[in-house]
PDB file of N, CA and C in Angstrom:
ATOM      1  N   UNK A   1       3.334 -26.321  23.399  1.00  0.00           N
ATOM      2  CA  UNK A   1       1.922 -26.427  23.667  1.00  0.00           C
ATOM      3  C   UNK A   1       1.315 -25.021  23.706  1.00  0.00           C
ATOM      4  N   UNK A   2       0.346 -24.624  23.328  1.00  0.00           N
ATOM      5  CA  UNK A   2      -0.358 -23.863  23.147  1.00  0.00           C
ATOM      6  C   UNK A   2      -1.133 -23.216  24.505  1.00  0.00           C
ATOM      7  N   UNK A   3      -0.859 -22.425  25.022  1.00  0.00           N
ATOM      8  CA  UNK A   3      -1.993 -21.940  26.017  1.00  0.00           C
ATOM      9  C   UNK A   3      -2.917 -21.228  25.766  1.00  0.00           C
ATOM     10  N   UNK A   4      -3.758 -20.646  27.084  1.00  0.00           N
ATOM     11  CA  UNK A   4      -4.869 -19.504  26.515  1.00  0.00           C
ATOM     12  C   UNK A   4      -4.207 -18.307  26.882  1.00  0.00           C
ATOM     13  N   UNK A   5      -3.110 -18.193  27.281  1.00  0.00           N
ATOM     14  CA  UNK A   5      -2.274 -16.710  27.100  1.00  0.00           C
ATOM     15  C   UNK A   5      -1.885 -16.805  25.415  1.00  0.00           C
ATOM     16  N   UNK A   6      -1.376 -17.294  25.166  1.00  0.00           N
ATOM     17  CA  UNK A   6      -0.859 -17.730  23.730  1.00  0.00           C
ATOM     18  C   UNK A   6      -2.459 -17.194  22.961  1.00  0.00           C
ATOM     19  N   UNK A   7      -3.210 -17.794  22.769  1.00  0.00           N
ATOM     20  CA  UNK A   7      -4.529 -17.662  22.016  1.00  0.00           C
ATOM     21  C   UNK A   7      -4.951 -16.007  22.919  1.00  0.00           C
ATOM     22  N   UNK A   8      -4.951 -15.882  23.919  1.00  0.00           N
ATOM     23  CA  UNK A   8      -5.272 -14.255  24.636  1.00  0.00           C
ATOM     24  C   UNK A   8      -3.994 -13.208  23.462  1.00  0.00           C
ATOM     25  N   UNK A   9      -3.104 -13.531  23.442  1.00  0.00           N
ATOM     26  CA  UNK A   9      -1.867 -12.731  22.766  1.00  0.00           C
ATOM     27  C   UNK A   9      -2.340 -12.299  21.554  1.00  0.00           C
ATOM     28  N   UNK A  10      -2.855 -13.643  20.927  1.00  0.00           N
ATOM     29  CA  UNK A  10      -3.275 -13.565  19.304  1.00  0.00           C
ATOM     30  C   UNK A  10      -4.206 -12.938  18.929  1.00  0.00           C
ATOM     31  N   UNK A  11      -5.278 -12.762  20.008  1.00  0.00           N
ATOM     32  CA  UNK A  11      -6.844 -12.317  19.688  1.00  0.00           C
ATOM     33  C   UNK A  11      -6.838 -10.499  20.098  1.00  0.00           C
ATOM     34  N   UNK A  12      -5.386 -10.074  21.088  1.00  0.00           N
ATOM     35  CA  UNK A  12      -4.910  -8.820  21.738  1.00  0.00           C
ATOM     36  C   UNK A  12      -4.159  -8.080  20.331  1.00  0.00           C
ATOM     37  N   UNK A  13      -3.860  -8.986  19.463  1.00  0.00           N
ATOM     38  CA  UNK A  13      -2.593  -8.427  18.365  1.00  0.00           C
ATOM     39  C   UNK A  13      -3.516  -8.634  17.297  1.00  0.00           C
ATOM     40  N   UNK A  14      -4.336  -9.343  16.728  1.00  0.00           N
ATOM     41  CA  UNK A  14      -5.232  -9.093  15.861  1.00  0.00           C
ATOM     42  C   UNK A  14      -6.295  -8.015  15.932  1.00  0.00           C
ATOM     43  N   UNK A  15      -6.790  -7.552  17.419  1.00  0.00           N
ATOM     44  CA  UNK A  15      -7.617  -6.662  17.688  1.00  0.00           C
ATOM     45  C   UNK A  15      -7.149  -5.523  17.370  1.00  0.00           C
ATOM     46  N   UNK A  16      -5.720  -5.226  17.832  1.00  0.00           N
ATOM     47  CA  UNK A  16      -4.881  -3.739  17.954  1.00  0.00           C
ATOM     48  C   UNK A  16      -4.407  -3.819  16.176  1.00  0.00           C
ATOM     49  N   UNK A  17      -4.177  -4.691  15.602  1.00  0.00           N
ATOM     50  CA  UNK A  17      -4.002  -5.171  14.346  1.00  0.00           C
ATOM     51  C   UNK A  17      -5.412  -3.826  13.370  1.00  0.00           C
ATOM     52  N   UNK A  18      -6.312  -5.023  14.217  1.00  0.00           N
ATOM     53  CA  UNK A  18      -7.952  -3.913  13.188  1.00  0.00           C
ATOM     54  C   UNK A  18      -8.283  -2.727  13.268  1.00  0.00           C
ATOM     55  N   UNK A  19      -7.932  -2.537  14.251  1.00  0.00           N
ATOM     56  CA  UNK A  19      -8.187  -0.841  14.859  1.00  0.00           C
ATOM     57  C   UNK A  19      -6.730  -0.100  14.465  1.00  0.00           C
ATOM     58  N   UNK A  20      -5.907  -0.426  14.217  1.00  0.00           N
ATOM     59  CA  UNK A  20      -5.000   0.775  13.562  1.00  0.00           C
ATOM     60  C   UNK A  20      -5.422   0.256  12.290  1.00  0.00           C
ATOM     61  N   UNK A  21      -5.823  -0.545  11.547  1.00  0.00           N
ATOM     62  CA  UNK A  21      -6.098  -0.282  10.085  1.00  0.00           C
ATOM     63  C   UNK A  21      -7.350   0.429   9.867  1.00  0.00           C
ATOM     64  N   UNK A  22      -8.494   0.611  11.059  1.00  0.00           N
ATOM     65  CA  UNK A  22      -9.382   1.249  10.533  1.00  0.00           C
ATOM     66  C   UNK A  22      -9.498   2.580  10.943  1.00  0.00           C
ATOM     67  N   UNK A  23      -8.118   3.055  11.556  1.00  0.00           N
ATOM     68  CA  UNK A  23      -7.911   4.551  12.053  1.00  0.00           C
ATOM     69  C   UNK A  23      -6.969   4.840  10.977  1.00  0.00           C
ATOM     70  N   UNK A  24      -6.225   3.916  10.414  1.00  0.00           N
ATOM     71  CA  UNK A  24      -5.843   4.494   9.114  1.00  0.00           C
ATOM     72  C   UNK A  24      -6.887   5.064   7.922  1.00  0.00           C
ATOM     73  N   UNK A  25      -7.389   3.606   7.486  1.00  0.00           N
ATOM     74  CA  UNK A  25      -8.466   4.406   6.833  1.00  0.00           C
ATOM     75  C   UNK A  25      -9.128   5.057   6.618  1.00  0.00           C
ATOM     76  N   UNK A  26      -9.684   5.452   8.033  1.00  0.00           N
ATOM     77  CA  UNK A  26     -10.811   6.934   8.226  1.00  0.00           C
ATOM     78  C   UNK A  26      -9.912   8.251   8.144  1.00  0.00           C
ATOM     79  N   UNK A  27      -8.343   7.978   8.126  1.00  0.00           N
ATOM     80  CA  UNK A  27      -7.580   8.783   8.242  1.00  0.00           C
ATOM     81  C   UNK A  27      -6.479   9.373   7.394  1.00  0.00           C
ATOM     82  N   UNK A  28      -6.517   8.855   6.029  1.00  0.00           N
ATOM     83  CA  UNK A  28      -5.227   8.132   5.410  1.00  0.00           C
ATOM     84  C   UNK A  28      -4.629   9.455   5.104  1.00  0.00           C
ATOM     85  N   UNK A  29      -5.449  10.745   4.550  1.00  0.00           N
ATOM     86  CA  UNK A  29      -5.142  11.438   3.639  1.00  0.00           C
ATOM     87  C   UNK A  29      -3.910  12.256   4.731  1.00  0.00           C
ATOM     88  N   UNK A  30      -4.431  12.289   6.039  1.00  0.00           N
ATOM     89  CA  UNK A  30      -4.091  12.965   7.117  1.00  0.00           C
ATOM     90  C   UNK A  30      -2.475  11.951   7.745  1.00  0.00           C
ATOM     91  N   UNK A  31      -2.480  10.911   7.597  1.00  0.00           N
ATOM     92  CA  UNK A  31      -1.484   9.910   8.103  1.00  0.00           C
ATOM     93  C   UNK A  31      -0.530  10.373   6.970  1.00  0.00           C
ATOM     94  N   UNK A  32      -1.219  10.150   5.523  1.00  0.00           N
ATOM     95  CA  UNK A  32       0.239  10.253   4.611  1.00  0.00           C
ATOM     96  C   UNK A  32       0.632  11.220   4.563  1.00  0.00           C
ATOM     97  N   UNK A  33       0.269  12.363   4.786  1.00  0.00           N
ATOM     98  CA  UNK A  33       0.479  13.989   4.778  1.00  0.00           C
ATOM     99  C   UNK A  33       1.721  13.551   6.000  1.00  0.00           C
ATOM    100  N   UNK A  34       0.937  13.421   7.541  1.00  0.00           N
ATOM    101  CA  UNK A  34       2.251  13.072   8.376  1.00  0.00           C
ATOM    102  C   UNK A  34       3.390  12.224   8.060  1.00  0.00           C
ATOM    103  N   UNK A  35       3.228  11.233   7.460  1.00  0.00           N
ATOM    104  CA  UNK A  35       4.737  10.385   6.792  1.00  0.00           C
ATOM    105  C   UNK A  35       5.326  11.425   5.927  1.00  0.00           C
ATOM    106  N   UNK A  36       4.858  11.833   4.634  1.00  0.00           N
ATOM    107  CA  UNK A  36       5.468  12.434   4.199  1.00  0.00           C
ATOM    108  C   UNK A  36       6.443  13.045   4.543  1.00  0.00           C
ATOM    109  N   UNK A  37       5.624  14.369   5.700  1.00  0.00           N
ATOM    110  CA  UNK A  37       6.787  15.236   6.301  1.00  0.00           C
ATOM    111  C   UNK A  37       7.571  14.730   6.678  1.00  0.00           C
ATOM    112  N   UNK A  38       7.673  13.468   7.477  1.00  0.00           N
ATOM    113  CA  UNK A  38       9.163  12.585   7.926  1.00  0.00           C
ATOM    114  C   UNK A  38      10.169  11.919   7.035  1.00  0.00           C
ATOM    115  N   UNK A  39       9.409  12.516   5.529  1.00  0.00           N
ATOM    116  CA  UNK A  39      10.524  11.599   4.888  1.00  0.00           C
ATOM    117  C   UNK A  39      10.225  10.295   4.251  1.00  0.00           C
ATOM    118  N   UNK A  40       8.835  10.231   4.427  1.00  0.00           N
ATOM    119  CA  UNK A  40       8.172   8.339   4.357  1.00  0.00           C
ATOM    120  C   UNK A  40       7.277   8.732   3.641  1.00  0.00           C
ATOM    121  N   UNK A  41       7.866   8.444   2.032  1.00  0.00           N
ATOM    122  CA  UNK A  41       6.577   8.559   1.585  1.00  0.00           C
ATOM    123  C   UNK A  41       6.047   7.909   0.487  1.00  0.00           C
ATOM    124  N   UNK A  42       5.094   7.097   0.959  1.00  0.00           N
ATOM    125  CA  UNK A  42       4.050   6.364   0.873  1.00  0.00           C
ATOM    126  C   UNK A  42       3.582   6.077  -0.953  1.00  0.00           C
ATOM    127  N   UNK A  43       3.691   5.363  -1.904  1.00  0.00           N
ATOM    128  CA  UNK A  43       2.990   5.076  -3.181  1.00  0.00           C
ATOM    129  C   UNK A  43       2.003   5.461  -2.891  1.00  0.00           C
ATOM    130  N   UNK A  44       1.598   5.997  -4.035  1.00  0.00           N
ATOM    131  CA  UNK A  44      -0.101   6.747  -4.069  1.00  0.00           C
ATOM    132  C   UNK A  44      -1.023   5.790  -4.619  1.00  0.00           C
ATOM    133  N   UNK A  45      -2.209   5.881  -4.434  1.00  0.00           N
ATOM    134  CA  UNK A  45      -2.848   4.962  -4.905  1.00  0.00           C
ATOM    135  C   UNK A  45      -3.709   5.088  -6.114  1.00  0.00           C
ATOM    136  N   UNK A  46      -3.073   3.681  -6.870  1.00  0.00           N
ATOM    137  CA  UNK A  46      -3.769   3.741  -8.189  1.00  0.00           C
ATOM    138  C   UNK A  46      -4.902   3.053  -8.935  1.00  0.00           C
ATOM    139  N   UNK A  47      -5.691   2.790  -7.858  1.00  0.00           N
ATOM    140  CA  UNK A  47      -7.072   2.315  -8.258  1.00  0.00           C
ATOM    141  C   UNK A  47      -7.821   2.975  -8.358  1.00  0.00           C
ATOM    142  N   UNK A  48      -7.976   4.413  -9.081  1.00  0.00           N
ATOM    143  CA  UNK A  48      -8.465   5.926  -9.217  1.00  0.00           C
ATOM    144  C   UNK A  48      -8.993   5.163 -10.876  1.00  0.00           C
ATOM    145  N   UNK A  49      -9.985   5.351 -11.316  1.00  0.00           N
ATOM    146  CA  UNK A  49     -10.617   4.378 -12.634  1.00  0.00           C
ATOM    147  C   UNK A  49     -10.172   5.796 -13.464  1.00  0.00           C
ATOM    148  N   UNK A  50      -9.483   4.637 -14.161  1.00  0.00           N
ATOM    149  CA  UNK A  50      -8.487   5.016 -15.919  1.00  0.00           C
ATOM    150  C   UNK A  50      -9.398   6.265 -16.687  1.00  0.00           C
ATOM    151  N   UNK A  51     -10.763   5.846 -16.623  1.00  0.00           N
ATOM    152  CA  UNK A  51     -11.001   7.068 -17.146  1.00  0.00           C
ATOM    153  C   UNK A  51     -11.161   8.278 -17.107  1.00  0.00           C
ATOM    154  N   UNK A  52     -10.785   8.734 -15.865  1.00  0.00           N
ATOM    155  CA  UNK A  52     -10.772   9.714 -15.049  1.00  0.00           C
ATOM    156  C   UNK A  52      -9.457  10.897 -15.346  1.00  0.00           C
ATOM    157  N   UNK A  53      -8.933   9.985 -15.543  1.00  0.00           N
ATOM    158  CA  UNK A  53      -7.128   9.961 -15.740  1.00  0.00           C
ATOM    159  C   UNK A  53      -6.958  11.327 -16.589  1.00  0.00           C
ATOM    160  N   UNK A  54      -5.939  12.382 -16.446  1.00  0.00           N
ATOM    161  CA  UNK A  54      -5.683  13.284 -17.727  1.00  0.00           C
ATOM    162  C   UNK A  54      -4.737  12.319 -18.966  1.00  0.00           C
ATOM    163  N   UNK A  55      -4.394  12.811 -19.698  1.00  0.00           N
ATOM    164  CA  UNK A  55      -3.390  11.982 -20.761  1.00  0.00           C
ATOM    165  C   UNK A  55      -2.366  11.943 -20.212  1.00  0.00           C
ATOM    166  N   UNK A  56      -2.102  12.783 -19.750  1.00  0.00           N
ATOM    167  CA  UNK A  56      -0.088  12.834 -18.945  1.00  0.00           C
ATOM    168  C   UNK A  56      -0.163  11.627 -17.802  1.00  0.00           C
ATOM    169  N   UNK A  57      -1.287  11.680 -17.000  1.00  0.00           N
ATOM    170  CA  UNK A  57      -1.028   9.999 -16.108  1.00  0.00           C
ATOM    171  C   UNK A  57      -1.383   9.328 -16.758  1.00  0.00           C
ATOM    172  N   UNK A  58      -2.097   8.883 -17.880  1.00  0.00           N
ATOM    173  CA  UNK A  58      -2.241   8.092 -19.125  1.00  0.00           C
ATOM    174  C   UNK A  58      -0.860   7.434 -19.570  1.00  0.00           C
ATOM    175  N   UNK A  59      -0.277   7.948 -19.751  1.00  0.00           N
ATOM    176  CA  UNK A  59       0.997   8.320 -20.431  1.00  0.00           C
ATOM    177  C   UNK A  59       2.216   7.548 -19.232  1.00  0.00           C
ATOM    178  N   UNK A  60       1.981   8.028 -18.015  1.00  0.00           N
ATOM    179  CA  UNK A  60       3.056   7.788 -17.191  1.00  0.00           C
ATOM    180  C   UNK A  60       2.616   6.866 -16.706  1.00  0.00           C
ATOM    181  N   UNK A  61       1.363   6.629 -16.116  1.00  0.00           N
ATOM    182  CA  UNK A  61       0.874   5.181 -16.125  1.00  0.00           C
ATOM    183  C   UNK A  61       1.355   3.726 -17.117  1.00  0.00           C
ATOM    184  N   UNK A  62       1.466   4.265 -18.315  1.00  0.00           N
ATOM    185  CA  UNK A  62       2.109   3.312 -19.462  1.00  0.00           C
ATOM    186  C   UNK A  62       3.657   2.944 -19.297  1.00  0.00           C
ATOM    187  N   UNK A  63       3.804   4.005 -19.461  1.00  0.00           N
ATOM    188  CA  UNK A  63       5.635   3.911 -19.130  1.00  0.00           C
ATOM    189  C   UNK A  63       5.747   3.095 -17.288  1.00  0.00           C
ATOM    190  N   UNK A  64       5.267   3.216 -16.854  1.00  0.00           N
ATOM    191  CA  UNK A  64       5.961   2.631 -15.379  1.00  0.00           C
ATOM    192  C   UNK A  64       5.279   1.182 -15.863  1.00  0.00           C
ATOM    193  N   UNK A  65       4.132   1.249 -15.883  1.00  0.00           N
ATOM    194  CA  UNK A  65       3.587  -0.538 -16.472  1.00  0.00           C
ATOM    195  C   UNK A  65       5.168  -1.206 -17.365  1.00  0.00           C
ATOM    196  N   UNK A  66       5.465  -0.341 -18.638  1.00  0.00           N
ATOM    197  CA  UNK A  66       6.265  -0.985 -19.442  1.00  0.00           C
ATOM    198  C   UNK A  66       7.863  -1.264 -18.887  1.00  0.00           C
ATOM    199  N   UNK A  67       7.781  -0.440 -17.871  1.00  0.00           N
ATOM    200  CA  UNK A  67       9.281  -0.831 -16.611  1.00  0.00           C
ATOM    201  C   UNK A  67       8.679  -1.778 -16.569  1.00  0.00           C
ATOM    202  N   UNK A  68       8.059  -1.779 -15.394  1.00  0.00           N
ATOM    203  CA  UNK A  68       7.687  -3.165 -14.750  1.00  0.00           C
ATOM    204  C   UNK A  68       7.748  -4.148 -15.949  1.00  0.00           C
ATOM    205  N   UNK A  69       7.259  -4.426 -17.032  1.00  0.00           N
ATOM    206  CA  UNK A  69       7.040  -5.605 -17.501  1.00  0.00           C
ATOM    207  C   UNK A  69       8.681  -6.173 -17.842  1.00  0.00           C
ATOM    208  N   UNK A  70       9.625  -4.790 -18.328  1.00  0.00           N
ATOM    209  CA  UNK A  70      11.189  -4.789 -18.706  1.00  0.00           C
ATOM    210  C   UNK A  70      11.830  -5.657 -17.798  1.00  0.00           C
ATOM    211  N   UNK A  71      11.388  -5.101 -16.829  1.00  0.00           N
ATOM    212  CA  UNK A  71      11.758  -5.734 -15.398  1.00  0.00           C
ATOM    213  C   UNK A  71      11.870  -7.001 -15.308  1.00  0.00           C
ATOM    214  N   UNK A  72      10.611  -7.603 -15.459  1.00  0.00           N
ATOM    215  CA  UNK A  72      10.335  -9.377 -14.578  1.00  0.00           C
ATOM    216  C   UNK A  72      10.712  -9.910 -16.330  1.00  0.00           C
ATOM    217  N   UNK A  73      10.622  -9.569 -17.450  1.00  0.00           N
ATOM    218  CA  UNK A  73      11.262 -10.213 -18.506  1.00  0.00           C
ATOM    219  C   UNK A  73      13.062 -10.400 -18.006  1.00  0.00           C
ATOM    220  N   UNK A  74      13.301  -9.225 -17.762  1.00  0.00           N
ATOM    221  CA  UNK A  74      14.839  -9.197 -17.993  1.00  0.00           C
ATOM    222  C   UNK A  74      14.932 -10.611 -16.575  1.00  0.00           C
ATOM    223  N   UNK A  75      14.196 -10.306 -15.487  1.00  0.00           N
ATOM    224  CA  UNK A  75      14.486 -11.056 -14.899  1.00  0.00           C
ATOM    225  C   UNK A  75      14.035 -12.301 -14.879  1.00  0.00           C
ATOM    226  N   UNK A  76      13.668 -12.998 -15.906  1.00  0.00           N
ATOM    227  CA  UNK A  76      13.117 -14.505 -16.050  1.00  0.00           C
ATOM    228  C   UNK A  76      14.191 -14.805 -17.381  1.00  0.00           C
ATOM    229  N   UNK A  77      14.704 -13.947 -17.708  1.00  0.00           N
ATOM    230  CA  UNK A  77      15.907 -14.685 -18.736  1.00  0.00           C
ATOM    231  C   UNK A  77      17.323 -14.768 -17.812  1.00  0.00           C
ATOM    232  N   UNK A  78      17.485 -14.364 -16.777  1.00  0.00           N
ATOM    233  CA  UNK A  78      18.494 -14.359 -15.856  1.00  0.00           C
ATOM    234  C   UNK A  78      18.454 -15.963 -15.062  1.00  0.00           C
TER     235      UNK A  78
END
């Protein structure tokens, strides 16, 4: 059965939930800099628009896409 501690828990862990994602965000460049140094480090993000891009992440952008696709082929004939 469900109580209102139970529903108090959920609404305490969703709250602390929003507020470290939006102290991440206001923060990220500064958070991943700190992971880094520990060793944790973080995929960069690639929703930076294509045209922006030099040719060499052009380029390496292609090649990791064409892993990936190597990838889930090889693994749907398995």
């Amino acid at each position: 059965m469900i109580t209102k501690e139970h529903l108090f828990g959920f609404a305490a862990g969703l709250a602390a939930s929003a507020a470290g994602f939006i102290y991440y965000k206001k923060n990220q460049a500064k958070v991943d800099l700190f992971l880094a140094g520990k060793g944790i480090n973080l995929p960069a993000d690639e929703t930076v628009d294509a045209g922006d891009a030099s040719l060499d992440e052009l380029v390496s952008r292609k090649e990791r896409l064409e892993d990936l696709i190597a990838e889930r082929e090889m693994g749907e004939k398995e």
